[in-house]
N, C-alpha and C. Protein backbone atom coordinates (compact mmCIF):
# COMPACT_ATOMS: atom_id res chain seq x y z
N UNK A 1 -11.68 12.53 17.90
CA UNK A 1 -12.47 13.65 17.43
C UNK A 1 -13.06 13.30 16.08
N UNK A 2 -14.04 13.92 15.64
CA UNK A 2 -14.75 13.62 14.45
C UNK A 2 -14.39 14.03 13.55
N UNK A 3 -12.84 14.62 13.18
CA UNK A 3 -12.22 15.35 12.41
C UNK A 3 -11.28 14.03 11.77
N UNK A 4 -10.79 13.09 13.17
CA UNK A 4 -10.09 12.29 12.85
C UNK A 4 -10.59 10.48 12.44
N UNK A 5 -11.79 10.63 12.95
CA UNK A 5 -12.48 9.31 12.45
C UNK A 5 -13.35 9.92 10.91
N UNK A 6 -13.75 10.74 10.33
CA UNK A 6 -13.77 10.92 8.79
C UNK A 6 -12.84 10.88 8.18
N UNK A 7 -11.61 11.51 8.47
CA UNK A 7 -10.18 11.15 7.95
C UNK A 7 -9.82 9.58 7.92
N UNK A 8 -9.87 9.01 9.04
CA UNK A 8 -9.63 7.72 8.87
C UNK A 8 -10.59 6.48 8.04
N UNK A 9 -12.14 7.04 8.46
CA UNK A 9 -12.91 6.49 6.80
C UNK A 9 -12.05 7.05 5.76
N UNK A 10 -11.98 7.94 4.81
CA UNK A 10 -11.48 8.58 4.27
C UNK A 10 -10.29 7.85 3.68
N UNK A 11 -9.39 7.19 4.41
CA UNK A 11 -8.46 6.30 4.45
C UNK A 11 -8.98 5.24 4.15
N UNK A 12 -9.84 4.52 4.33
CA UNK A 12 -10.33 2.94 4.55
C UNK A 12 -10.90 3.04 2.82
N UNK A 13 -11.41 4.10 2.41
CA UNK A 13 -12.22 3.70 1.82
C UNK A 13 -11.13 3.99 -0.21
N UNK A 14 -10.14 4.52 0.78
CA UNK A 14 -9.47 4.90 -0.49
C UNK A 14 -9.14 3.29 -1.63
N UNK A 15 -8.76 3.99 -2.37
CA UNK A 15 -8.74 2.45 -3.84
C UNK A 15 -7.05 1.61 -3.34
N UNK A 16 -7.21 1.04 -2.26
CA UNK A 16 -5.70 0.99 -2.02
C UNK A 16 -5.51 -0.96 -1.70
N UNK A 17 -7.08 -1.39 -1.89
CA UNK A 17 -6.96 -2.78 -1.21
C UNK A 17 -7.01 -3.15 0.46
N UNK A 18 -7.66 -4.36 0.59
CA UNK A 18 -7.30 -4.84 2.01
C UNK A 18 -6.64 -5.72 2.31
N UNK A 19 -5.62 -5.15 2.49
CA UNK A 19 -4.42 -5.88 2.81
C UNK A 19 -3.94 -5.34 4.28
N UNK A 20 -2.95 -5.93 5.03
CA UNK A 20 -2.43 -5.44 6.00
C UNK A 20 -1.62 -4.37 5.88
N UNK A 21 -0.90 -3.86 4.70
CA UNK A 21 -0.04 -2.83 3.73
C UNK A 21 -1.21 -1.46 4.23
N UNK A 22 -2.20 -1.81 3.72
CA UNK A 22 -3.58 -0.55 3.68
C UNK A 22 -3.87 -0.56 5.23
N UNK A 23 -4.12 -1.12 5.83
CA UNK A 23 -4.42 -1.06 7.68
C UNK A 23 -3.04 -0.44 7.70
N UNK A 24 -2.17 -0.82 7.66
CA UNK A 24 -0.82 -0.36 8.28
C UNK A 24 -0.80 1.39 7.60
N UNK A 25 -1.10 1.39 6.35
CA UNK A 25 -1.09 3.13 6.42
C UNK A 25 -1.92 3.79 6.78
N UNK A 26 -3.24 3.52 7.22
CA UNK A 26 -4.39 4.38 8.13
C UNK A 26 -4.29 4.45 9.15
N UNK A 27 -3.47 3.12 10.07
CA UNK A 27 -3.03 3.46 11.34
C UNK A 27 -1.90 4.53 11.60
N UNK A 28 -0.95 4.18 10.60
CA UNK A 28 0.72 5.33 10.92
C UNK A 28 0.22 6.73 10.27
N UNK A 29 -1.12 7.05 9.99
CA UNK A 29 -1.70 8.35 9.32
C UNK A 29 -1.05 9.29 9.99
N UNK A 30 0.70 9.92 9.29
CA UNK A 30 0.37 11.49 10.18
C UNK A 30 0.19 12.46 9.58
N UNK A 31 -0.78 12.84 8.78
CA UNK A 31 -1.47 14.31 8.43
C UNK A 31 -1.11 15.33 9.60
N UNK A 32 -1.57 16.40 8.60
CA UNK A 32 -1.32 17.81 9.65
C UNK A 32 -2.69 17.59 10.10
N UNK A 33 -2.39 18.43 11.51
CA UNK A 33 -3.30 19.00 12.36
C UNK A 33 -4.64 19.16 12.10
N UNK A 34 -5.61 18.88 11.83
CA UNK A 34 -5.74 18.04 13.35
C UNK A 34 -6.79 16.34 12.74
N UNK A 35 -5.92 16.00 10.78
CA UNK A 35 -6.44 15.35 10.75
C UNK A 35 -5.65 14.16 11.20
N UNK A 36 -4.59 13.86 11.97
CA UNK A 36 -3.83 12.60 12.04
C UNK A 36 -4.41 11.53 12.41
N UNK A 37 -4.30 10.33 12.36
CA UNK A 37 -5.02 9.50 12.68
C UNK A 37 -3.89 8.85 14.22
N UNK A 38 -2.86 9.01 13.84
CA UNK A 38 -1.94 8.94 14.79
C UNK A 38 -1.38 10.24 15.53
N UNK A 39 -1.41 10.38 16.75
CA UNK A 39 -1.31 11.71 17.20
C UNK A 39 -0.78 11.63 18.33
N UNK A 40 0.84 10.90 17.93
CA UNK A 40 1.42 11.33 19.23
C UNK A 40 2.74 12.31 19.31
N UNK A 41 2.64 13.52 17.98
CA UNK A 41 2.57 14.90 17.89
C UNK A 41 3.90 14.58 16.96
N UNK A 42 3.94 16.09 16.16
CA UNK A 42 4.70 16.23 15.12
C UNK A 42 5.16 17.60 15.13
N UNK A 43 5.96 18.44 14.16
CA UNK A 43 6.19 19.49 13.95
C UNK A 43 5.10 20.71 13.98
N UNK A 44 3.52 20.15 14.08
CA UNK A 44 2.63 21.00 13.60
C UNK A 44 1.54 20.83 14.42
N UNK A 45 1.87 19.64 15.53
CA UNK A 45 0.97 19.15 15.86
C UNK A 45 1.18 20.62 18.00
N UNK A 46 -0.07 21.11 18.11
CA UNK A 46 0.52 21.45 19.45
C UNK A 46 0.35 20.85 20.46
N UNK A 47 1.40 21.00 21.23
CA UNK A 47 1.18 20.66 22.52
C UNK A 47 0.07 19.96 23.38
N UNK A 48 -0.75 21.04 23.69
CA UNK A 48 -2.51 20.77 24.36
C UNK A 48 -3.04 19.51 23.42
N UNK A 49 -2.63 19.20 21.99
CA UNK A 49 -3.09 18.14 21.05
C UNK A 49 -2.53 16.63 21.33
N UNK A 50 -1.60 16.91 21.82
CA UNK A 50 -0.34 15.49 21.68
C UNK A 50 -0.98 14.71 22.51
N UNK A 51 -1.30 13.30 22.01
CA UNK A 51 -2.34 12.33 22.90
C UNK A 51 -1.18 11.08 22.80
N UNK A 52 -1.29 10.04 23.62
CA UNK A 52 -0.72 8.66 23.11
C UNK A 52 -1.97 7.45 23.11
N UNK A 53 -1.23 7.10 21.77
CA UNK A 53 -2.30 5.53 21.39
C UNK A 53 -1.80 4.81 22.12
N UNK A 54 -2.62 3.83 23.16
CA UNK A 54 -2.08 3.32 23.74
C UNK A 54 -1.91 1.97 22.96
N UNK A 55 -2.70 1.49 22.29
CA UNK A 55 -2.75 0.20 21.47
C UNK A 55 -3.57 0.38 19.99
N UNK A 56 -3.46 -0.28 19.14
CA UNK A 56 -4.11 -1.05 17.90
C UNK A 56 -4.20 -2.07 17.66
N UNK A 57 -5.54 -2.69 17.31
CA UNK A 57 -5.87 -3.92 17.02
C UNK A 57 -6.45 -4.10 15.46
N UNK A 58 -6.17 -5.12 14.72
CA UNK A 58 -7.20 -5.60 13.98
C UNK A 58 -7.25 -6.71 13.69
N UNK A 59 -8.29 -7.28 13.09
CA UNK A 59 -8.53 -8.92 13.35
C UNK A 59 -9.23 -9.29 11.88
N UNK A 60 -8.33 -10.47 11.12
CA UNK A 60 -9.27 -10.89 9.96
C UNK A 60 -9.54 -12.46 10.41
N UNK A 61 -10.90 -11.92 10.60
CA UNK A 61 -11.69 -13.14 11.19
C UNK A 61 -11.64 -14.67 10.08
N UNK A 62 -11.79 -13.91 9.13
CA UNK A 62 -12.03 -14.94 7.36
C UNK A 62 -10.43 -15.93 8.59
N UNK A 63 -9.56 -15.79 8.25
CA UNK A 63 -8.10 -16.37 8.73
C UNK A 63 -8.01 -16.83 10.40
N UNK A 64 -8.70 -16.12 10.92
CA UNK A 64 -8.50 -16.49 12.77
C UNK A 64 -7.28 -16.09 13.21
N UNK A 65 -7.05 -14.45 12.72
CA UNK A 65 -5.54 -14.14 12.90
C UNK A 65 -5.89 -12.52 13.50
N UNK A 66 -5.00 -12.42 14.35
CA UNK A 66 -5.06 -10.70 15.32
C UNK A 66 -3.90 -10.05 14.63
N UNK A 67 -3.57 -9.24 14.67
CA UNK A 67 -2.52 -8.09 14.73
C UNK A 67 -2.60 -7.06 16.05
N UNK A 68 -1.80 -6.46 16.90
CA UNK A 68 -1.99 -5.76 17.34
C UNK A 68 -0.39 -5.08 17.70
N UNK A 69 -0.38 -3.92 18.22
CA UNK A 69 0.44 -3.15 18.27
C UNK A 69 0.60 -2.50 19.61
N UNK A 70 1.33 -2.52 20.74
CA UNK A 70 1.01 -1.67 21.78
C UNK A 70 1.92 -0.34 22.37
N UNK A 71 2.00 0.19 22.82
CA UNK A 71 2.57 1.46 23.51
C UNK A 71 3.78 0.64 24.29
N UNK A 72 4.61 0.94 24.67
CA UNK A 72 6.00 0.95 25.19
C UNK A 72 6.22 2.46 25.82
N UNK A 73 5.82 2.25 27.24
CA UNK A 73 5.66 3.52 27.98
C UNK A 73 6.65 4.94 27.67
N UNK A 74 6.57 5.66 26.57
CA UNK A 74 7.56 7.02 26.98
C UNK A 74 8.40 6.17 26.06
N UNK A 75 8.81 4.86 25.43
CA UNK A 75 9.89 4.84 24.51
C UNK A 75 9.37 4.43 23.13
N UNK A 76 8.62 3.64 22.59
CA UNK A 76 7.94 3.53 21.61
C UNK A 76 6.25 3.84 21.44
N UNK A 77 6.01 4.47 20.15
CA UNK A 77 4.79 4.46 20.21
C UNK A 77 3.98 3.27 19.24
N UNK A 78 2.72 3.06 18.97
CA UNK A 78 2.32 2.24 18.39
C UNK A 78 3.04 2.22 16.96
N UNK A 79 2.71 3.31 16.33
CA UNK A 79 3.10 3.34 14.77
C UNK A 79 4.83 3.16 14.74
N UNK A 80 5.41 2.47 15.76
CA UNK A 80 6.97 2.66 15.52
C UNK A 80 7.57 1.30 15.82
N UNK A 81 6.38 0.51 15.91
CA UNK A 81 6.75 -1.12 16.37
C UNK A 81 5.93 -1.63 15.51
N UNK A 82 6.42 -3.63 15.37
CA UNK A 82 6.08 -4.06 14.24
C UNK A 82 4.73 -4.63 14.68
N UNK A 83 3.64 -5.56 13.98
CA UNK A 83 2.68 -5.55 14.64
C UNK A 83 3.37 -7.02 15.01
N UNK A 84 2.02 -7.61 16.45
CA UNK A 84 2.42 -8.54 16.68
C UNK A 84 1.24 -9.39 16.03
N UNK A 85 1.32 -10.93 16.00
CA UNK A 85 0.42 -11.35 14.77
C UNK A 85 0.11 -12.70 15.64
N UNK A 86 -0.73 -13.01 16.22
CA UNK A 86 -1.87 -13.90 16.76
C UNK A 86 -2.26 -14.94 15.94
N UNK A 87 -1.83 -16.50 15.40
CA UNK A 87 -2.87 -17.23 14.11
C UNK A 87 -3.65 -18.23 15.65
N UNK A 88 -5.14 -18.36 15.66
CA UNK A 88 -6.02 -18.99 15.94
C UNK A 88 -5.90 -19.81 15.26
N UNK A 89 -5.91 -21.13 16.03
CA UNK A 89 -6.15 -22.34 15.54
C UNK A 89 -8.15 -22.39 14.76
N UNK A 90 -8.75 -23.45 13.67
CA UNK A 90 -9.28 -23.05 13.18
C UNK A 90 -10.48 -23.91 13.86
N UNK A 91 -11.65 -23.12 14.32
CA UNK A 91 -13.07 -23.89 15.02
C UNK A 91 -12.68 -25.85 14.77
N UNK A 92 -12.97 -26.81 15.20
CA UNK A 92 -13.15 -27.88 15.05
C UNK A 92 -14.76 -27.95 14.07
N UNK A 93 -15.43 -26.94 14.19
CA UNK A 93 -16.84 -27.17 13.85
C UNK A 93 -17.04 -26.80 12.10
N UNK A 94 -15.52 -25.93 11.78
CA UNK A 94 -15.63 -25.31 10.71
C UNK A 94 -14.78 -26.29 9.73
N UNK A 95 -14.93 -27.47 9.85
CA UNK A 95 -14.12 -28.20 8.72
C UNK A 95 -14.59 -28.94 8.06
């Protein structure tokens, strides 16, 4: 919803650095209702609202390295596992 991708600019753009530290707190965002960025429901969050992430990705290309995070059906959600971390070997063309 467009409530929750301004919130999550909102996040990106805060004075916090880019680091994986700063991705990691815009993804585990749980604000109240209905700005969470993560929304797989809270004390405040209702019912009809409660969605699951199924995955997160992000990628710093500068490095040739992934992060991603996935759903664990009904027992973990994204924001509750560590990320997993991908290093790409580096182009042959780029040396």
């Amino acid at each position: 919803c467009s409530v929750r991708f301004t919130n999550m600019g909102r996040l990106c753009h805060l004075p916090l650095g880019r680091t994986m530290e700063h991705l990691n707190r815009v993804i585990t965002d749980h604000s109240t209702f209905p700005r969470a960025v993560c929304r797989h429901g809270g004390p405040d969050t209702a019912p009809y609202d409660e969605t699951v992430t199924m995955a997160c990705a992000a990628y710093n290309v500068t490095k040739n390295r992934s992060y991603c995070r996935e759903w664990t059906p009904w027992e973990a959600m994204p924001c509750e596992k560590p990320w997993t971390v991908t290093q790409y070997p580096q182009r042959p063309d780029s040396q």
